[in-house]
N, C-alpha and C. Protein backbone atom coordinates (compact mmCIF):
# COMPACT_ATOMS: atom_id res chain seq x y z
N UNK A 1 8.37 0.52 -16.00
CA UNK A 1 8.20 0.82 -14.59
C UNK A 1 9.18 -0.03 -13.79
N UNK A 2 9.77 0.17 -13.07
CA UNK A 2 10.88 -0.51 -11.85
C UNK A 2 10.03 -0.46 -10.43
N UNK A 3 10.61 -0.99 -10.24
CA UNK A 3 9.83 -1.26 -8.41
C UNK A 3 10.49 -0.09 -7.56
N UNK A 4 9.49 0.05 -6.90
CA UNK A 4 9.32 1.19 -5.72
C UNK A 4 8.93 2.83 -6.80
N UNK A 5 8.77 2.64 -8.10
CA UNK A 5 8.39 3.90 -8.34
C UNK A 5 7.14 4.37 -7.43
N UNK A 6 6.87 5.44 -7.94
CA UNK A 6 5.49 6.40 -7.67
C UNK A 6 4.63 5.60 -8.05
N UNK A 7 3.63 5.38 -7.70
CA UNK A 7 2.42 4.97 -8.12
C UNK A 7 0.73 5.64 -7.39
N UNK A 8 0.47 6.85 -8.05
CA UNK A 8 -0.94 7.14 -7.52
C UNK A 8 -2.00 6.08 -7.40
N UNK A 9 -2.78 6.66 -6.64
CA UNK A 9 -3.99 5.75 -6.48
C UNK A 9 -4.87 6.28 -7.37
N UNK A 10 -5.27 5.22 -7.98
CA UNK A 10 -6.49 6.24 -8.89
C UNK A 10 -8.19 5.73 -8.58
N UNK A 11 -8.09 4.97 -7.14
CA UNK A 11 -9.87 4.52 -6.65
C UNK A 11 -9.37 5.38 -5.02
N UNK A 12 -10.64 5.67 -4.78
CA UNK A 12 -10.88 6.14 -3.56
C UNK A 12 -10.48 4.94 -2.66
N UNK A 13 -10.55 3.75 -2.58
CA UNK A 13 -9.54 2.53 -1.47
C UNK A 13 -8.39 2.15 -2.37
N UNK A 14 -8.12 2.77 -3.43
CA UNK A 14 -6.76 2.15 -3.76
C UNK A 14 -5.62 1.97 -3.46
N UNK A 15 -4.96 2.72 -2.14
CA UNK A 15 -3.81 2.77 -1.62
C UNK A 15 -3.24 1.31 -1.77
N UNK A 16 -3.78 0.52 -1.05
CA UNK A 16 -3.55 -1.19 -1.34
C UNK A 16 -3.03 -1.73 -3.08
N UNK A 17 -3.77 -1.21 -3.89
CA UNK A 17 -3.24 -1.30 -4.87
C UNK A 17 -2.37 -0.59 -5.36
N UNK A 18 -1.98 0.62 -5.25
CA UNK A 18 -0.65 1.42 -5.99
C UNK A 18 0.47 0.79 -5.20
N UNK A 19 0.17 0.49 -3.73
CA UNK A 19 1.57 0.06 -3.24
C UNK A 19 2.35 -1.65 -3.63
N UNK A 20 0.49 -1.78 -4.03
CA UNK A 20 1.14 -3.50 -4.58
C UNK A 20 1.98 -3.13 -5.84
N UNK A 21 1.38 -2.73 -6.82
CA UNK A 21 1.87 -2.60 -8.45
C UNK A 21 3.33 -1.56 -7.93
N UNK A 22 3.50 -1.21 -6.86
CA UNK A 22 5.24 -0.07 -7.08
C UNK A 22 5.44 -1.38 -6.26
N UNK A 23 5.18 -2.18 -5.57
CA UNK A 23 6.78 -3.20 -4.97
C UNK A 23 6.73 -4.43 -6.63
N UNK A 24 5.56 -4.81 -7.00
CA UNK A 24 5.44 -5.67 -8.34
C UNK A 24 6.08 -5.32 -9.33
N UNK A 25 5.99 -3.49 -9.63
CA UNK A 25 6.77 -3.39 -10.80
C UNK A 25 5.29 -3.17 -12.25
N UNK A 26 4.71 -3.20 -11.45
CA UNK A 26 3.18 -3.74 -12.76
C UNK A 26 2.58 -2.23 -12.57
N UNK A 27 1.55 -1.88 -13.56
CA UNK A 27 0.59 -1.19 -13.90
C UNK A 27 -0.46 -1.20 -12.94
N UNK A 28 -1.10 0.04 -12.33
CA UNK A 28 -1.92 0.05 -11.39
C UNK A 28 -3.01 -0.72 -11.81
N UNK A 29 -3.41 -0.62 -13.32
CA UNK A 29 -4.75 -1.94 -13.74
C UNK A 29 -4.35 -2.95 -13.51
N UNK A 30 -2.92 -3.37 -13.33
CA UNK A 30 -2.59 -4.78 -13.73
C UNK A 30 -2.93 -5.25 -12.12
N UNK A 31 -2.59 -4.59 -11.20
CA UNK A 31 -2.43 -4.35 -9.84
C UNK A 31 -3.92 -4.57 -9.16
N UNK A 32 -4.77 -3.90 -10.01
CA UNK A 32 -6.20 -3.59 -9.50
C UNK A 32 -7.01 -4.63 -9.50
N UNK A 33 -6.20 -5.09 -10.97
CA UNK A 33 -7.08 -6.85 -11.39
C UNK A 33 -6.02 -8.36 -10.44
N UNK A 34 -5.41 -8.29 -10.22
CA UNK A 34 -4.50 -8.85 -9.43
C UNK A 34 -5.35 -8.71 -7.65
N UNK A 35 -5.76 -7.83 -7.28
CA UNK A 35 -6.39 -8.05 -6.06
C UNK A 35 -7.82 -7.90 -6.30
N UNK A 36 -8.41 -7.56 -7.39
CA UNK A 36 -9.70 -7.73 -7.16
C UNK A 36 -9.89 -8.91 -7.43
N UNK A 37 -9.75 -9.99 -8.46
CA UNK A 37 -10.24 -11.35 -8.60
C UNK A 37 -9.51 -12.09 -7.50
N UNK A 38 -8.08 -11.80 -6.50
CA UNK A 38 -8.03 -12.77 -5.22
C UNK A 38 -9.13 -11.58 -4.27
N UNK A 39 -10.17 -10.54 -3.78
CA UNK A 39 -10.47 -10.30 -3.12
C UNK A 39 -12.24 -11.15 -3.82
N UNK A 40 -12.58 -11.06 -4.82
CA UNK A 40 -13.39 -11.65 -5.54
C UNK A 40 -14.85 -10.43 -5.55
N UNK A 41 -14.51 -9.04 -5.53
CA UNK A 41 -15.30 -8.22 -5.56
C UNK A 41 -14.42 -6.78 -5.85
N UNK A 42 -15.22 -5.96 -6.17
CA UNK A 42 -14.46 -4.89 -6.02
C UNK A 42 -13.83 -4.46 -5.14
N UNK A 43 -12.94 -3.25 -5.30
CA UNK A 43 -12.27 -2.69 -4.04
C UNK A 43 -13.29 -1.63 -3.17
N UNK A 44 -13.78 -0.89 -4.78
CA UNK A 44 -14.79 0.25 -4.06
C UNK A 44 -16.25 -0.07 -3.74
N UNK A 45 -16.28 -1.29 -4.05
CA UNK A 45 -17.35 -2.05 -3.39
C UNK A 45 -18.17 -2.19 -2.75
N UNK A 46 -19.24 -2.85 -2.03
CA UNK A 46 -20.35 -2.84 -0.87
C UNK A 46 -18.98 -3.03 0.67
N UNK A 47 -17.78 -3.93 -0.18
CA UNK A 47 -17.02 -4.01 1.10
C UNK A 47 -15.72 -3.47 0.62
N UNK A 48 -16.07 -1.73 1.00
CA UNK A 48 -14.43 -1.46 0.25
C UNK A 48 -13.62 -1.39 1.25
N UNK A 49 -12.39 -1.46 0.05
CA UNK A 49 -10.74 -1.78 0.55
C UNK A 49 -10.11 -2.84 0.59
N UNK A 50 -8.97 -3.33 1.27
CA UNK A 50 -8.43 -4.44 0.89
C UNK A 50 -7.60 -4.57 2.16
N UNK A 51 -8.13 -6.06 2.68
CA UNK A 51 -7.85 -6.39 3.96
C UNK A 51 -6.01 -7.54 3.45
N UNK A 52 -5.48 -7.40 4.67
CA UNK A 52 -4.23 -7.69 4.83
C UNK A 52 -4.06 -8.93 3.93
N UNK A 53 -5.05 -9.82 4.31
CA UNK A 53 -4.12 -11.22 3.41
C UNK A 53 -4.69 -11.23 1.96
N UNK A 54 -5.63 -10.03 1.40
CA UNK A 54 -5.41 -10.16 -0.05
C UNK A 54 -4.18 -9.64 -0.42
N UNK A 55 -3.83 -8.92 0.02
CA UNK A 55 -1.97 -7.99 -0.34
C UNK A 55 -1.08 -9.22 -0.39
N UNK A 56 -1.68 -9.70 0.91
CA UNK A 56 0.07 -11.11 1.01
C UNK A 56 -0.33 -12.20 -0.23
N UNK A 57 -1.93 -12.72 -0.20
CA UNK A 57 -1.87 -13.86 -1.40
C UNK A 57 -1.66 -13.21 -2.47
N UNK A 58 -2.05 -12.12 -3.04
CA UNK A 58 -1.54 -11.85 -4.50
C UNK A 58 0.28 -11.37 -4.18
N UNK A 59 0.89 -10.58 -3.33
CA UNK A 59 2.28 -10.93 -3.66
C UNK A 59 3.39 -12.24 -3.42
N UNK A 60 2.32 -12.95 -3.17
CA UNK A 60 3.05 -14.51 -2.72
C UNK A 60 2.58 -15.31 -4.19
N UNK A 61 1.86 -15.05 -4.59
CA UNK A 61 0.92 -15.43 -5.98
C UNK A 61 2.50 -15.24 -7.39
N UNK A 62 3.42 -13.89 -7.15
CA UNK A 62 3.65 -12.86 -7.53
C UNK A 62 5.07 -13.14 -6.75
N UNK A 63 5.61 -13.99 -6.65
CA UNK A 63 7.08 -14.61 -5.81
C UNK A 63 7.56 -13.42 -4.62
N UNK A 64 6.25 -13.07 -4.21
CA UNK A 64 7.16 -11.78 -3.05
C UNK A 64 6.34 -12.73 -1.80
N UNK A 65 7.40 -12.69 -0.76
CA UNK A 65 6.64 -13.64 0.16
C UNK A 65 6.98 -12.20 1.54
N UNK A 66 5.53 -12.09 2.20
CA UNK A 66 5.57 -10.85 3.06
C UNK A 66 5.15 -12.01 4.42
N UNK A 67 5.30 -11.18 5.77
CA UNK A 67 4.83 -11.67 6.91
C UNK A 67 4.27 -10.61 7.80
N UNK A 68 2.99 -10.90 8.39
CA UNK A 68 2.49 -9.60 9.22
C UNK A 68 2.74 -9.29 10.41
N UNK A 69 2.84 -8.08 10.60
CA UNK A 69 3.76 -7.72 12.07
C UNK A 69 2.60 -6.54 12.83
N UNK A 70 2.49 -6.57 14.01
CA UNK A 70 2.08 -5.88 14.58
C UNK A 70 2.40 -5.13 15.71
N UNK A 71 4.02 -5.18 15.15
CA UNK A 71 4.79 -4.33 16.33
C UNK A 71 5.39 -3.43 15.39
N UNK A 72 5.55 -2.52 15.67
CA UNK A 72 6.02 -1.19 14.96
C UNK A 72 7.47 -0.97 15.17
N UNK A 73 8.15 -0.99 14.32
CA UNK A 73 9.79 -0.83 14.36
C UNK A 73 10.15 0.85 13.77
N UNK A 74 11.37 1.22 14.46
CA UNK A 74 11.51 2.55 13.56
C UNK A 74 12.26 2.56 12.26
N UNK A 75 12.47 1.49 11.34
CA UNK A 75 12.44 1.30 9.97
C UNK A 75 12.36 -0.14 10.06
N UNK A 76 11.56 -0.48 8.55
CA UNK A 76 11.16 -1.30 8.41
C UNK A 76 11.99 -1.88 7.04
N UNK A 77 12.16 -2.98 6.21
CA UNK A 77 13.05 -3.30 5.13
C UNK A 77 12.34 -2.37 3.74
N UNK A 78 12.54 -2.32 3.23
CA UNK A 78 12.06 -2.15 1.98
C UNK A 78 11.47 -2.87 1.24
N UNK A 79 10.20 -2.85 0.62
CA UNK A 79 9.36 -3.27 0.66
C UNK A 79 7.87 -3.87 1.52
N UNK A 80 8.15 -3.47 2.82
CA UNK A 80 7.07 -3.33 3.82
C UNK A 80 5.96 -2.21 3.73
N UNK A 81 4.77 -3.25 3.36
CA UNK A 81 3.76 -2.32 3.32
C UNK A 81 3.19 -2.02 4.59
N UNK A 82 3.09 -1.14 5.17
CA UNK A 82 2.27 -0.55 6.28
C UNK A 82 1.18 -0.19 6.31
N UNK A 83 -0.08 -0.47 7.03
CA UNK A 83 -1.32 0.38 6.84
C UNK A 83 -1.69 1.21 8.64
N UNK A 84 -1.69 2.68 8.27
CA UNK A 84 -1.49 3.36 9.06
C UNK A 84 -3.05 3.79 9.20
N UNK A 85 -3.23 4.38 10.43
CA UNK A 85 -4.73 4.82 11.12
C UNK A 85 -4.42 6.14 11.29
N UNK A 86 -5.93 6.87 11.31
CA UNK A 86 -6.06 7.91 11.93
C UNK A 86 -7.64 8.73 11.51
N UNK A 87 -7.57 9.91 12.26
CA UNK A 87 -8.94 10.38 11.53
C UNK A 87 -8.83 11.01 9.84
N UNK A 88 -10.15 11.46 9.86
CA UNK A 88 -10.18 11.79 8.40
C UNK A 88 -9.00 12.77 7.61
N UNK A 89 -8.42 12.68 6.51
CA UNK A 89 -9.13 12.20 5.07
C UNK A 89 -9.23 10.48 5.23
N UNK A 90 -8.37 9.91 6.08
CA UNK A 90 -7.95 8.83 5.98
C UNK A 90 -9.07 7.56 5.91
N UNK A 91 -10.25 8.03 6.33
CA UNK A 91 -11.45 7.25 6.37
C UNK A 91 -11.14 5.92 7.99
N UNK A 92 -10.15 6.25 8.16
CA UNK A 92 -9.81 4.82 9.50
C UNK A 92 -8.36 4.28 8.53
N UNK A 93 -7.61 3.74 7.60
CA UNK A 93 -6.67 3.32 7.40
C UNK A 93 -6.10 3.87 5.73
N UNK A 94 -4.89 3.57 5.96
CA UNK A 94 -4.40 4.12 4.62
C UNK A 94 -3.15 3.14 4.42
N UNK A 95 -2.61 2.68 3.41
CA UNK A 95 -1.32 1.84 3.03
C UNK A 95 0.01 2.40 2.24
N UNK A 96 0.82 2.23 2.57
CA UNK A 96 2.18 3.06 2.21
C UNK A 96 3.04 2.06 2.18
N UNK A 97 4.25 2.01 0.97
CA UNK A 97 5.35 1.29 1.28
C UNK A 97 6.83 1.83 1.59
N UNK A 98 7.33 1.03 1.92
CA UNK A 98 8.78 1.28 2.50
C UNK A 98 9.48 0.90 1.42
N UNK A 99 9.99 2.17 1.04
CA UNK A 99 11.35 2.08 -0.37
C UNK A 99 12.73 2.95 -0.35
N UNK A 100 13.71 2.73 -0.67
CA UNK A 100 15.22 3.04 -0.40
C UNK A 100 14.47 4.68 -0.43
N UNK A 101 14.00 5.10 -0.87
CA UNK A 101 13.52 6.73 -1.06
C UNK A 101 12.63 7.10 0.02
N UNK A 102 12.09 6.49 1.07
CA UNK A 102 11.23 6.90 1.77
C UNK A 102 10.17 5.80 1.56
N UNK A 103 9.05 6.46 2.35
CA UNK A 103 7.62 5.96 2.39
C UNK A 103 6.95 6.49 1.02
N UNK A 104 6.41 5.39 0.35
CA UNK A 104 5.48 5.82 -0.93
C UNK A 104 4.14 5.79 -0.59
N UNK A 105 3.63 7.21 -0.54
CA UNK A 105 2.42 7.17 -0.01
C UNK A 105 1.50 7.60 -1.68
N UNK A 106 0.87 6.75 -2.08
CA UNK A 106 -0.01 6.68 -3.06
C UNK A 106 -0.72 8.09 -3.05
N UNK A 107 -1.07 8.33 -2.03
CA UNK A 107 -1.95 9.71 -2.09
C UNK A 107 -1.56 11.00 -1.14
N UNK A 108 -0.89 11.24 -1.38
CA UNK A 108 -0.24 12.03 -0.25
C UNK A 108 -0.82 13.56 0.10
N UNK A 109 -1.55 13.76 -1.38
CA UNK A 109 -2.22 14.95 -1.39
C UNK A 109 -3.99 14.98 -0.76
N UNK A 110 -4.30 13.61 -0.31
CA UNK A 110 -5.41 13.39 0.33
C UNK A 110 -6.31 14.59 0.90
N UNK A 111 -5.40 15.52 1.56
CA UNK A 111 -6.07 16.43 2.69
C UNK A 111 -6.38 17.75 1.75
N UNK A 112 -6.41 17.29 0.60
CA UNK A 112 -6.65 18.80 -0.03
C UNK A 112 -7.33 17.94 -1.33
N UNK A 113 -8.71 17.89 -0.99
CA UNK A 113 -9.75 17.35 -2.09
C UNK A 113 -9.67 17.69 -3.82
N UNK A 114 -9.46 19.38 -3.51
CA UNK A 114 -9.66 19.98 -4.50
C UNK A 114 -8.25 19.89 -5.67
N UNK A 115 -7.32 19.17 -5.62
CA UNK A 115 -6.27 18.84 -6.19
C UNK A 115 -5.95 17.47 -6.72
N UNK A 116 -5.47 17.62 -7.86
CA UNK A 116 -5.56 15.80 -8.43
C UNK A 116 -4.64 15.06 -7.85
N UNK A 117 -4.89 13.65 -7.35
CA UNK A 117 -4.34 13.05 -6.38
C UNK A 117 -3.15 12.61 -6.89
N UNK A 118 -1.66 12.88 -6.43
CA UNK A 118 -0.82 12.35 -6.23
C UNK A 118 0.11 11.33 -5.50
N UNK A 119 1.18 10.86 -5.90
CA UNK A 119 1.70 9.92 -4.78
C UNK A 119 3.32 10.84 -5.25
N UNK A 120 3.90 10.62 -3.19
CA UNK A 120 5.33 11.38 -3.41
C UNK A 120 5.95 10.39 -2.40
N UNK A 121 6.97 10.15 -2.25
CA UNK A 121 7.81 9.49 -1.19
C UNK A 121 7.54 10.70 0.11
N UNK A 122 7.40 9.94 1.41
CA UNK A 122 7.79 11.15 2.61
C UNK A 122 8.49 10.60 3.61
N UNK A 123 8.69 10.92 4.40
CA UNK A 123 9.99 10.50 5.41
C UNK A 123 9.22 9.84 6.74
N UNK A 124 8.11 9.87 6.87
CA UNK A 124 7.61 9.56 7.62
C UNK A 124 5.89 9.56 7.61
N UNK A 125 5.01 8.09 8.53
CA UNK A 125 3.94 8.29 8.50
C UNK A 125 2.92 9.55 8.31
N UNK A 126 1.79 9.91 7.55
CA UNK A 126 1.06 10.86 7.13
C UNK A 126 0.89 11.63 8.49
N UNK A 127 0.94 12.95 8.46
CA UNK A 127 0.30 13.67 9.86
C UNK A 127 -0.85 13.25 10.43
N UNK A 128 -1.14 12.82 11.51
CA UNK A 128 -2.27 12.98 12.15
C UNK A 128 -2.44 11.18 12.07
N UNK A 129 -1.44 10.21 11.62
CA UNK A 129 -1.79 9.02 11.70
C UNK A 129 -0.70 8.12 12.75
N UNK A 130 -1.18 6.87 12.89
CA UNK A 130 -0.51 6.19 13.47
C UNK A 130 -0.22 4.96 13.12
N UNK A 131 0.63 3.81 13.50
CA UNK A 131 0.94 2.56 12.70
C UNK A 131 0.03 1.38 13.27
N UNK A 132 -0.46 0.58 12.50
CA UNK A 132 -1.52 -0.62 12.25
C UNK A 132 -0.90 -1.60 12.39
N UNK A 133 -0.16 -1.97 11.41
CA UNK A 133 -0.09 -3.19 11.11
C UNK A 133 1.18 -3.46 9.26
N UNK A 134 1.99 -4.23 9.62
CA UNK A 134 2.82 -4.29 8.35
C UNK A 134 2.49 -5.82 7.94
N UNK A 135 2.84 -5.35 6.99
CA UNK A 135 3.16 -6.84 5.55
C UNK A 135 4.97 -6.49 5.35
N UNK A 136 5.31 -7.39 6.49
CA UNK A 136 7.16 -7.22 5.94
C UNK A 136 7.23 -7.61 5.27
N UNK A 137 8.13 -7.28 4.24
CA UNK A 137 9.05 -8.50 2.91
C UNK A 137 9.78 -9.17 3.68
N UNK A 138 9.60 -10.64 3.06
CA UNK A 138 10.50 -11.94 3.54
C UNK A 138 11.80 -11.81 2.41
N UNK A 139 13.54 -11.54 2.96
CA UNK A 139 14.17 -11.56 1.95
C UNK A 139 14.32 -13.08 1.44
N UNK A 140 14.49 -13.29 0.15
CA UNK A 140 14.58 -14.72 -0.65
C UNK A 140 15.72 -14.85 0.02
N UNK A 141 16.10 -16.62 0.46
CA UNK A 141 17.08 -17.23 1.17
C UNK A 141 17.75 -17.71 0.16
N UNK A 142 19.27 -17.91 0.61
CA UNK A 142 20.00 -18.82 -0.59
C UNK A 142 20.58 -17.74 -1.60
């Protein structure tokens, strides 16, 4: 696996995790266990999903050092994870990263239940959503 591939989500809150394991380079289990023991519960949990600074301590854990932004730029570096809002399928938020190919949206096929969930690069935030909040990549200095 190389970084920024595809990576589906394979839990109903997993977005957080496929986008960690495609900037890591790792296996979505490897990915899954990587934020569930720093979140210290499951993802799909009594408290599901995965709030901003488990993403940053496990990729800072993981030599990727991110910073959170809450101003919305019209591109972001590569490797910026975004978590975007809107109404349903989205449940209230969804996470996507920024890669030389586009936005890797873990689940892109969300709005159509009846189909096995995929992840595709798209050119832009999911229809019907809007921007939250990023985890920029810090580039390594030196």
């Amino acid at each position: 696996m190389k970084r920024f591939d595809l990576v589906t989500q394979l839990d109903i809150w997993g977005c957080g995790i496929a986008c960690v394991a495609s900037l890591l380079a790792v296996p979505y289990a490897k990915a899954y266990w990587y934020l569930r023991d720093e979140k210290g519960e499951s993802i799909d949990g009594g408290n599901p999903g995965l709030e901003p600074h488990h993403i940053a301590l496990v990729l800072q854990k993981h030599g990727v050092k991110v910073v959170a932004d809450w101003q919305d730029t019209k591109r972001f570096s590569d490797g910026t994870i975004v978590c975007v809002e809107g109404p349903g399928p989205y449940d209230g938020s969804h996470y996507i990263l920024q890669t030389p190919l586009g936005w890797m949206d873990p689940w892109v096929n969300m709005r159509n239940p009846n189909e096995p969930r995929r992840a595709d690069y798209i050119s832009a935030y999911p229809k019907g959503t809007r921007f939250s909040f990023a985890l920029v990549l810090v580039p390594k200095s030196g």
